[in-house]
N, C-alpha and C. Protein backbone atom coordinates (compact mmCIF):
# COMPACT_ATOMS: atom_id res chain seq x y z
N UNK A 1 149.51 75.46 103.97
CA UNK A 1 150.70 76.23 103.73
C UNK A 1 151.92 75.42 104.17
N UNK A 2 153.03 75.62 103.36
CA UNK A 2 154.37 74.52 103.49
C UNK A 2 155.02 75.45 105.10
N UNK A 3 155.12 74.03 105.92
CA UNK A 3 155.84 74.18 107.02
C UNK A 3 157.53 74.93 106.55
N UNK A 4 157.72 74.20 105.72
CA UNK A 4 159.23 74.57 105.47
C UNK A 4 159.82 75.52 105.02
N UNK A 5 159.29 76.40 105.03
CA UNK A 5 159.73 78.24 104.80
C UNK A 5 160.21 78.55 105.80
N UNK A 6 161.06 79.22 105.16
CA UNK A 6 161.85 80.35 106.86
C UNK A 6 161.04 80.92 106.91
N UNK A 7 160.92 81.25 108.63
CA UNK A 7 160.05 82.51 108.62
C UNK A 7 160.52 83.77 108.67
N UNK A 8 162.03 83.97 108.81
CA UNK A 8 162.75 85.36 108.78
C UNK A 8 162.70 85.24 107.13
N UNK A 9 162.76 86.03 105.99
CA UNK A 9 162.70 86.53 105.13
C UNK A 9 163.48 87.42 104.98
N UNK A 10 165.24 87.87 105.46
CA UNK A 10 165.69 88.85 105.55
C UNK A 10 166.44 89.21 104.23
N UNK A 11 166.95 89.89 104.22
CA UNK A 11 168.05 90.19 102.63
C UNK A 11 169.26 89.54 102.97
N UNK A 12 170.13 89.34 104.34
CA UNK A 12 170.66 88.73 104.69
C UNK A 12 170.91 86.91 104.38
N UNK A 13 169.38 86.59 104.69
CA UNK A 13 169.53 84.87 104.59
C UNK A 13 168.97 84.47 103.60
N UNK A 14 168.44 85.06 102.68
CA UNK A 14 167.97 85.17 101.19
C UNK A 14 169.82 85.27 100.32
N UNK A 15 170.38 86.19 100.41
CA UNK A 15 171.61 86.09 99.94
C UNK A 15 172.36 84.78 99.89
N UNK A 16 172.02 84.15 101.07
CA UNK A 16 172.90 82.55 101.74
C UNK A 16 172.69 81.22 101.07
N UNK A 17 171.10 81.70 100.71
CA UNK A 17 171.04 80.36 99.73
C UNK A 17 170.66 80.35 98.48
N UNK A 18 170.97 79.24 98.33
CA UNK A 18 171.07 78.96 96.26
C UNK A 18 169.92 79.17 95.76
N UNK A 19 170.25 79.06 94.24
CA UNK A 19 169.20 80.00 93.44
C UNK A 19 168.06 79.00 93.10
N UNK A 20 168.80 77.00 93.53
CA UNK A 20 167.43 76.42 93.67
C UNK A 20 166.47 76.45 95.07
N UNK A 21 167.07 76.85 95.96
CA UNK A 21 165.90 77.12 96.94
C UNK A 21 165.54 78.16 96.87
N UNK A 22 166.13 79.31 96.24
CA UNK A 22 165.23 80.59 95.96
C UNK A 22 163.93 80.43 95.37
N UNK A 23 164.44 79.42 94.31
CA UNK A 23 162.99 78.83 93.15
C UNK A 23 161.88 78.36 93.73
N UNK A 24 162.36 77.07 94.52
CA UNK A 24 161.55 76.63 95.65
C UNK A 24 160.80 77.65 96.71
N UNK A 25 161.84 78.58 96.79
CA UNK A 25 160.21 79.11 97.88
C UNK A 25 159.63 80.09 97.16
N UNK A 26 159.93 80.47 96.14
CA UNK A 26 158.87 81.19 94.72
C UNK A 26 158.00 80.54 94.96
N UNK A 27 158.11 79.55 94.38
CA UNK A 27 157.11 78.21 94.08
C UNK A 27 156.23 78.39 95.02
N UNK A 28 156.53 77.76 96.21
CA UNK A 28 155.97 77.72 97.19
C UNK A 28 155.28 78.68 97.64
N UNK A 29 155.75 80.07 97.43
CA UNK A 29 154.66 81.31 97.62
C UNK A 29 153.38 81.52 96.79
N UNK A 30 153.85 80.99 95.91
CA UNK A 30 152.76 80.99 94.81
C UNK A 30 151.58 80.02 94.82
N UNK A 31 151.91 79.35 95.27
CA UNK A 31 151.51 78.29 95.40
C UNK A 31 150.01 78.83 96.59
N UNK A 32 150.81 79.14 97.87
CA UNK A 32 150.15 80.25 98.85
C UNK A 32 149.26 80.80 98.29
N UNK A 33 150.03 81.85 98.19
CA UNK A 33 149.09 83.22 97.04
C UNK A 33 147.98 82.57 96.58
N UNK A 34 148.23 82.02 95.25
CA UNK A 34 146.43 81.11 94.64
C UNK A 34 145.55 80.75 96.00
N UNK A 35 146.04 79.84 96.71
CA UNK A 35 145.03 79.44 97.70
C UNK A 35 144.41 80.75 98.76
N UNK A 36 145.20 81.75 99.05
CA UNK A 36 144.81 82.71 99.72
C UNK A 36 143.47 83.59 98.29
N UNK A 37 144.29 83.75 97.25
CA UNK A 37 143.24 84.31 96.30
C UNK A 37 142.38 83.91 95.98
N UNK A 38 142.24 82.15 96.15
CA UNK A 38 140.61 81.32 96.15
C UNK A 38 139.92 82.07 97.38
N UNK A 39 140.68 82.21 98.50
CA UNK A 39 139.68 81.94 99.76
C UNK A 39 138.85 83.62 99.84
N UNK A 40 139.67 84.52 99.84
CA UNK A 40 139.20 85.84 98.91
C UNK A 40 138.10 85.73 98.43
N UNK A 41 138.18 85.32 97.44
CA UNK A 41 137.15 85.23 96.24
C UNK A 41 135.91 84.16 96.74
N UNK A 42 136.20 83.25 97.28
CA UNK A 42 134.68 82.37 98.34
C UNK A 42 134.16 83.28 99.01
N UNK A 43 135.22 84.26 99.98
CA UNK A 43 134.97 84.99 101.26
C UNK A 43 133.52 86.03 100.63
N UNK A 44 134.36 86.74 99.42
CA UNK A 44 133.79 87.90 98.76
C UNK A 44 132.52 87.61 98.05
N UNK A 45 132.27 86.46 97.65
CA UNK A 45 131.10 85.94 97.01
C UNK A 45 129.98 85.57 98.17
N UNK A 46 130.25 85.11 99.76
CA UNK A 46 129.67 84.86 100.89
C UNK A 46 129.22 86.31 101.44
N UNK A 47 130.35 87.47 100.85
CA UNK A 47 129.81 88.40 101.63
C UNK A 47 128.34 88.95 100.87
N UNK A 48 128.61 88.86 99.62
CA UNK A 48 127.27 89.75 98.70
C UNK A 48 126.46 88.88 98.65
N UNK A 49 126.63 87.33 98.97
CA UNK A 49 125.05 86.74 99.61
C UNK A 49 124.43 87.01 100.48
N UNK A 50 125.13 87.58 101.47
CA UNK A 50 124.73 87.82 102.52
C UNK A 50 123.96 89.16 102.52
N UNK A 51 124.89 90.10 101.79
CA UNK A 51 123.93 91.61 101.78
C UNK A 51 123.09 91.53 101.07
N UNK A 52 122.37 90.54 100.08
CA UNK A 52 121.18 90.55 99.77
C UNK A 52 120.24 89.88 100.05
N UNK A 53 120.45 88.76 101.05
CA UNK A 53 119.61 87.88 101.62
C UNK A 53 119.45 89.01 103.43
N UNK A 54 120.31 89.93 103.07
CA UNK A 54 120.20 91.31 104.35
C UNK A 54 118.98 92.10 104.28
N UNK A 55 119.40 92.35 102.85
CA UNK A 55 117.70 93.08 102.32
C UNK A 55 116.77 92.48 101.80
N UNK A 56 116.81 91.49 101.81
CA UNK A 56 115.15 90.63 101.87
C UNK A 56 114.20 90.98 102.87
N UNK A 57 112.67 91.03 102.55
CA UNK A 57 112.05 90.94 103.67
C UNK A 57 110.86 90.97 102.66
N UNK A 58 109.58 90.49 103.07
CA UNK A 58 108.02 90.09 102.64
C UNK A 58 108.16 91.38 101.46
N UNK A 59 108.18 92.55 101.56
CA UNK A 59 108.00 93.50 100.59
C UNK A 59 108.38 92.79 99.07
N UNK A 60 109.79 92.63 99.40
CA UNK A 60 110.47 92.29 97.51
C UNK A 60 111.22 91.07 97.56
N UNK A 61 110.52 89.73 98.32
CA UNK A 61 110.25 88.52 98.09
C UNK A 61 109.22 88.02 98.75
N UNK A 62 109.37 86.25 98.36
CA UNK A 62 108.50 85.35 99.03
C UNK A 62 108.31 84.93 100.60
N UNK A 63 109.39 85.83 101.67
CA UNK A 63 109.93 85.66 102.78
C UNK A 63 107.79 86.01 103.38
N UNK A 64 107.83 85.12 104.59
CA UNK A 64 106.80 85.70 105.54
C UNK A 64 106.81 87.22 106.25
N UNK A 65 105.60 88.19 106.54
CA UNK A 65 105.96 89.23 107.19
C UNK A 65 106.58 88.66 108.83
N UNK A 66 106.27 87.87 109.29
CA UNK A 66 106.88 87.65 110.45
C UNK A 66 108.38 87.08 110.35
N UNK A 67 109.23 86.78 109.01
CA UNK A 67 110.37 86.98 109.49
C UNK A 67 110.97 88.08 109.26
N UNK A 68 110.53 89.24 108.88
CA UNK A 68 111.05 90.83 108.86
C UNK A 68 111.49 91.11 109.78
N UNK A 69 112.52 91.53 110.16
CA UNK A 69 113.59 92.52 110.78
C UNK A 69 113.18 93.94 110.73
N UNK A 70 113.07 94.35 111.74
CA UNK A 70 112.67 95.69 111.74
C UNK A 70 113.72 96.63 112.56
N UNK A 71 114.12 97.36 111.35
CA UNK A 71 115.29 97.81 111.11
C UNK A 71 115.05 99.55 111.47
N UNK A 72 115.87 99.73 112.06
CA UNK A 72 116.39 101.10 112.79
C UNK A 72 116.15 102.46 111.98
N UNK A 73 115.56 103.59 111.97
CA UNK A 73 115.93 104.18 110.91
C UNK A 73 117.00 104.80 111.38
N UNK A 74 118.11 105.53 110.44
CA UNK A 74 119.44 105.86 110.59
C UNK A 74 118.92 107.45 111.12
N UNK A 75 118.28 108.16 110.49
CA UNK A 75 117.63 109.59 110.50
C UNK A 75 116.46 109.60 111.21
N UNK A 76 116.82 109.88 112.39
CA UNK A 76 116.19 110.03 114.15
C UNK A 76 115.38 111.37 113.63
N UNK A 77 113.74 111.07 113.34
CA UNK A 77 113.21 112.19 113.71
C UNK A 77 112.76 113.56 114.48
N UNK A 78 113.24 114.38 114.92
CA UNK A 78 113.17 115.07 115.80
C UNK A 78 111.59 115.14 115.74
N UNK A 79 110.74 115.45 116.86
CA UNK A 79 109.44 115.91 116.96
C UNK A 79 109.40 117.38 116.58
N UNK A 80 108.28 118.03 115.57
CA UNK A 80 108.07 118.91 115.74
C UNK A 80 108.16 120.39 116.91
N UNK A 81 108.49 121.54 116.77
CA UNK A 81 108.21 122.10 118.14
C UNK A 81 106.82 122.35 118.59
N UNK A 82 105.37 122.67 117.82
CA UNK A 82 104.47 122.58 118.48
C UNK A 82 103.63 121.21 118.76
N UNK A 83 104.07 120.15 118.68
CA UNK A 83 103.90 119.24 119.04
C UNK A 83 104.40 118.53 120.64
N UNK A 84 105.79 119.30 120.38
CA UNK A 84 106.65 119.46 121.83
C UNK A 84 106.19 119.87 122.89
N UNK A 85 105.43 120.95 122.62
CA UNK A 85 104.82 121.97 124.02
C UNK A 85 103.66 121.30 124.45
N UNK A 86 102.84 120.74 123.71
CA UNK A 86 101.84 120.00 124.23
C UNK A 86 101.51 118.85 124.99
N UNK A 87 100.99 118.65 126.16
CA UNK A 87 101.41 117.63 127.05
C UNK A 87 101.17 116.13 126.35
N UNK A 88 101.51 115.14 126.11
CA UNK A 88 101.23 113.90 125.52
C UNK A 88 99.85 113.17 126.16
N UNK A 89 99.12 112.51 125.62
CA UNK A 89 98.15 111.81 125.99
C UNK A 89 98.19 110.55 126.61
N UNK A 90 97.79 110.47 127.95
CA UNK A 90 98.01 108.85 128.55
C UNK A 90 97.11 107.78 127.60
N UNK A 91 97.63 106.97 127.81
CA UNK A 91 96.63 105.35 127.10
C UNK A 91 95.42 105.42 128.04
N UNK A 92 94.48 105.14 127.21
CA UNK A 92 92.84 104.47 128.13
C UNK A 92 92.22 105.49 128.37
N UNK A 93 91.38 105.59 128.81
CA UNK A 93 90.01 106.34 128.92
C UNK A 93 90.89 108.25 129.22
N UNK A 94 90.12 109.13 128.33
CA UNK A 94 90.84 110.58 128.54
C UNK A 94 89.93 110.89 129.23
N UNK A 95 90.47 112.28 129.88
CA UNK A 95 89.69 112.84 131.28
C UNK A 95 88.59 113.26 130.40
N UNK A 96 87.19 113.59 131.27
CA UNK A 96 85.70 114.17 130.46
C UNK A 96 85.31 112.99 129.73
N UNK A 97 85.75 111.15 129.89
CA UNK A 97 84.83 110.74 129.08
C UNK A 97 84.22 109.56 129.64
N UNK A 98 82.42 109.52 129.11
CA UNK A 98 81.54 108.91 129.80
C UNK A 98 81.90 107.42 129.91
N UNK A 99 81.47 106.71 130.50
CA UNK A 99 82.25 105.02 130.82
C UNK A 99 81.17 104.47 130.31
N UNK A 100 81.23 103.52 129.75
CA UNK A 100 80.41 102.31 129.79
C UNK A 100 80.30 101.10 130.50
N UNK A 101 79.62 100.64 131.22
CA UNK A 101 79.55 99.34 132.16
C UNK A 101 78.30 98.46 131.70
N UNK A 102 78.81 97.25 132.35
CA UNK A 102 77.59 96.36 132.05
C UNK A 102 76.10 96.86 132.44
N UNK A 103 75.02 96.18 132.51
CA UNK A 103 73.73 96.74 133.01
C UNK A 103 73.70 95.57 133.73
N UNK A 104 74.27 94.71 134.15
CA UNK A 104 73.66 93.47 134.85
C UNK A 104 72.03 92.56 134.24
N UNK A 105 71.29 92.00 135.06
CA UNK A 105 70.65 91.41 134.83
C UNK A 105 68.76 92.61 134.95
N UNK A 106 69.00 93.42 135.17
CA UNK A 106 67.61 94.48 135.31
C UNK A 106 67.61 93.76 137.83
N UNK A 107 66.05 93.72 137.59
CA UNK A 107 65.56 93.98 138.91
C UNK A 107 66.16 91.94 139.09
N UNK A 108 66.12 92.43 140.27
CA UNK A 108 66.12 91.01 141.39
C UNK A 108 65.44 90.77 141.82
N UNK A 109 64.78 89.49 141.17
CA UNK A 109 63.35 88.64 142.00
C UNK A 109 63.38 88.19 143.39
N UNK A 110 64.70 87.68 143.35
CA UNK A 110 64.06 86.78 145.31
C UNK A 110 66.07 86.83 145.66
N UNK A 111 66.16 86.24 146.26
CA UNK A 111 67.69 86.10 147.17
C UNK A 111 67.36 84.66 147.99
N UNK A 112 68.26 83.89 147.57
CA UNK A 112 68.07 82.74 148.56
C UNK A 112 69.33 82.53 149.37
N UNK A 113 69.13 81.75 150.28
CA UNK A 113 70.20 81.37 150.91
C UNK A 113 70.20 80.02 151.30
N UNK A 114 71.49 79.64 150.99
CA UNK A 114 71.92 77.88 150.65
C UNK A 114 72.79 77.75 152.06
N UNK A 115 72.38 76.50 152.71
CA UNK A 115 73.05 75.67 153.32
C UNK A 115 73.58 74.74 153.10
N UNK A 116 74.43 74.10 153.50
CA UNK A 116 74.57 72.96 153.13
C UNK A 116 74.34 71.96 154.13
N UNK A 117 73.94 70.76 154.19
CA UNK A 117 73.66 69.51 155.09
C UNK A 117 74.39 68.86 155.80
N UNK A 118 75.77 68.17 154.75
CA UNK A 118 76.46 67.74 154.78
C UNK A 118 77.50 68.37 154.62
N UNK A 119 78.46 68.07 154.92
CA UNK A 119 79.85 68.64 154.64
C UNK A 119 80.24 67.45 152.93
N UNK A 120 80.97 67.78 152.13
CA UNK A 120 81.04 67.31 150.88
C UNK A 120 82.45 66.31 151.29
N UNK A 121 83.23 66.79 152.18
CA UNK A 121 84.72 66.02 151.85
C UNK A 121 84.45 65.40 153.08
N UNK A 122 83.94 65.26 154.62
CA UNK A 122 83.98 64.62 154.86
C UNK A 122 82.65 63.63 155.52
N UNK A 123 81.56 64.34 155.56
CA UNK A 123 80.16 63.54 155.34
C UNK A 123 79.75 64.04 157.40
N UNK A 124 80.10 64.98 157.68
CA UNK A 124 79.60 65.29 159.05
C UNK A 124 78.76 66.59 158.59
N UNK A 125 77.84 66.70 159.84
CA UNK A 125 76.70 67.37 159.61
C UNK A 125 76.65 68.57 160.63
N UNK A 126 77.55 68.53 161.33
CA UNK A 126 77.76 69.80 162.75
C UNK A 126 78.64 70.66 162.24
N UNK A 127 78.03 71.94 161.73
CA UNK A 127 78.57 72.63 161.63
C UNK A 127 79.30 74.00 162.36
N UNK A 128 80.66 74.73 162.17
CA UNK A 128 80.57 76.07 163.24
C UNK A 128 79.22 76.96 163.23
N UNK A 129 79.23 77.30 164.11
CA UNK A 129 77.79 78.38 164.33
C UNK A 129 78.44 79.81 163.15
N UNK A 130 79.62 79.57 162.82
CA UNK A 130 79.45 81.19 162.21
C UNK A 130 80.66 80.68 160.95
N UNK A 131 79.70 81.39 159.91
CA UNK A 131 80.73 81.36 158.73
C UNK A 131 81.78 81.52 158.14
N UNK A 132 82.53 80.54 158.02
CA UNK A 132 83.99 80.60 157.66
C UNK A 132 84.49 80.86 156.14
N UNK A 133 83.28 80.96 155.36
CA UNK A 133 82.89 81.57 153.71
C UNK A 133 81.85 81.89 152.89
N UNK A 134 82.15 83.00 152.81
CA UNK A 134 80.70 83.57 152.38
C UNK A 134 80.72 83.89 151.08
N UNK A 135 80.09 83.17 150.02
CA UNK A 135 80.80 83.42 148.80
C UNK A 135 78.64 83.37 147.88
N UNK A 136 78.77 84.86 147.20
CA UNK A 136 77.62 85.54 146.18
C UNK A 136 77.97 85.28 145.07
N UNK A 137 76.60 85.30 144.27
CA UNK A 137 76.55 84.28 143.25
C UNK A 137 75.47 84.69 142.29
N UNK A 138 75.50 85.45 140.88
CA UNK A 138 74.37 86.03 140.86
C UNK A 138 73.63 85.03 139.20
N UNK A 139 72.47 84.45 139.33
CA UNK A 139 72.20 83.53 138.79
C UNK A 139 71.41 83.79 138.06
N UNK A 140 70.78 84.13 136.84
CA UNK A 140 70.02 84.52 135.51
C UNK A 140 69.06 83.54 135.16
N UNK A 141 67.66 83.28 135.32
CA UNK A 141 66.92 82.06 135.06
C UNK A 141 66.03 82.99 133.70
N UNK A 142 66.39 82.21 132.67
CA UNK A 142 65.44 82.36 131.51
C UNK A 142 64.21 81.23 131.65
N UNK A 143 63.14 82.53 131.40
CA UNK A 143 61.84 82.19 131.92
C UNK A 143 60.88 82.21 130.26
N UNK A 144 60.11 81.07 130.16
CA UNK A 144 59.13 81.19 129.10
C UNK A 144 58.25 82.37 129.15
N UNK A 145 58.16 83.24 128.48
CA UNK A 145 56.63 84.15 128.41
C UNK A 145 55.77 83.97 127.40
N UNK A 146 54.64 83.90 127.98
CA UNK A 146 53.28 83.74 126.88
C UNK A 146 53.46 84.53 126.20
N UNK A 147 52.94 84.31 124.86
CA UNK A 147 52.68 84.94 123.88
C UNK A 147 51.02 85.86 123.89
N UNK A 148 51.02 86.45 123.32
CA UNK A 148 49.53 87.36 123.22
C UNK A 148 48.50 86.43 122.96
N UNK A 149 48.71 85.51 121.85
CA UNK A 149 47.64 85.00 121.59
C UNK A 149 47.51 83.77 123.05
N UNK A 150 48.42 83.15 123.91
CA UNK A 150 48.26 82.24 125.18
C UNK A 150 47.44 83.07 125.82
N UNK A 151 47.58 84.16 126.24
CA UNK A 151 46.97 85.43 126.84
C UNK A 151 45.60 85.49 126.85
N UNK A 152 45.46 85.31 125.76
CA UNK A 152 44.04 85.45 125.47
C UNK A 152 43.00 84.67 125.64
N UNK A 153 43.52 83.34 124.93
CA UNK A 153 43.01 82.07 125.37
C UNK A 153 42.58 81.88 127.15
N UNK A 154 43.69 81.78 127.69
CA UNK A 154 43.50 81.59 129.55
C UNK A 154 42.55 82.79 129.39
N UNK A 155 42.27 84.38 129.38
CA UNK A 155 41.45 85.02 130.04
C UNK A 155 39.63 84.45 129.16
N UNK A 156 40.28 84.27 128.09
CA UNK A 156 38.47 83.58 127.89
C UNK A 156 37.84 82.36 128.78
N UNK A 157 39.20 81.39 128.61
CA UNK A 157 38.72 80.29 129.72
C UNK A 157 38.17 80.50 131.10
N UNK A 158 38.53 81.48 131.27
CA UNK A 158 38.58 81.85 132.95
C UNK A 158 37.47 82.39 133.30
């Protein structure tokens, strides 16, 4: 925009000067004007890209569901009233219901108990008389079982 415009615009100092600088700052407004009416018209074309690249989402294009925007609804459902009176349900197990837990391993054959000899970090062998960690350990040994027909065999041999 031309520095050289008055910036008072009055009826007063418009009267004062000649009818070629009147022309001149015609000109010059006009001149304005177009460039303000381009930038308009970019502005206005940026805005309706925008409101439709607004309503995009995976539904009605190629966009991923994870870049969806999940958008507010405007019309706040009220809850029903007999839905209201009824106390809400906590998350996780409801009262009256049976649990399920592991079963572990069935019966326990033997229990051992481990010493150690050495100490590991620094190679001494005197230990405190009383334990400073007591740490259980429950250990699952899959065992071969004969088959019927092994069974049979050993009791004939025998």
């Amino acid at each position: 925009m031309n520095q050289n415009l008055p910036q008072d615009l009055d009826r007063e100092s418009l009267n004062q000067l000649s009818k070629e600088q009147l022309v001149e700052i015609i000109l010059e407004q006009n001149k304005v004007i177009r460039e303000l009416q381009k930038t308009i018209l970019q502005l206005q074309q940026e805005v309706e890209r925008l409101k439709v690249s607004r309503d995009l989402d995976s539904s009605n294009s190629s966009k991923p569901p994870s870049g969806d925007i999940h958008k507010k609804s405007e019309n706040k459902k009220a809850p029903p009233q007999e839905e209201s009176n009824q106390p809400k349900k906590k998350p996780g197990d409801q009262p009256g219901h049976q649990g399920k837990t592991r079963k572990g391993f069935g019966r326990v054959d033997r229990y051992e108990i481990l010493r150690l000899l050495n100490c590991d970090y620094c190679g001494q062998k005197a230990f405190a008389p009383l334990a400073v960690k007591v740490e259980k350990h429950a250990v699952a040994q899959l065992v071969e079982r004969p088959s019927r027909g092994d069974k049979r065999v050993k009791e004939l041999a025998v």
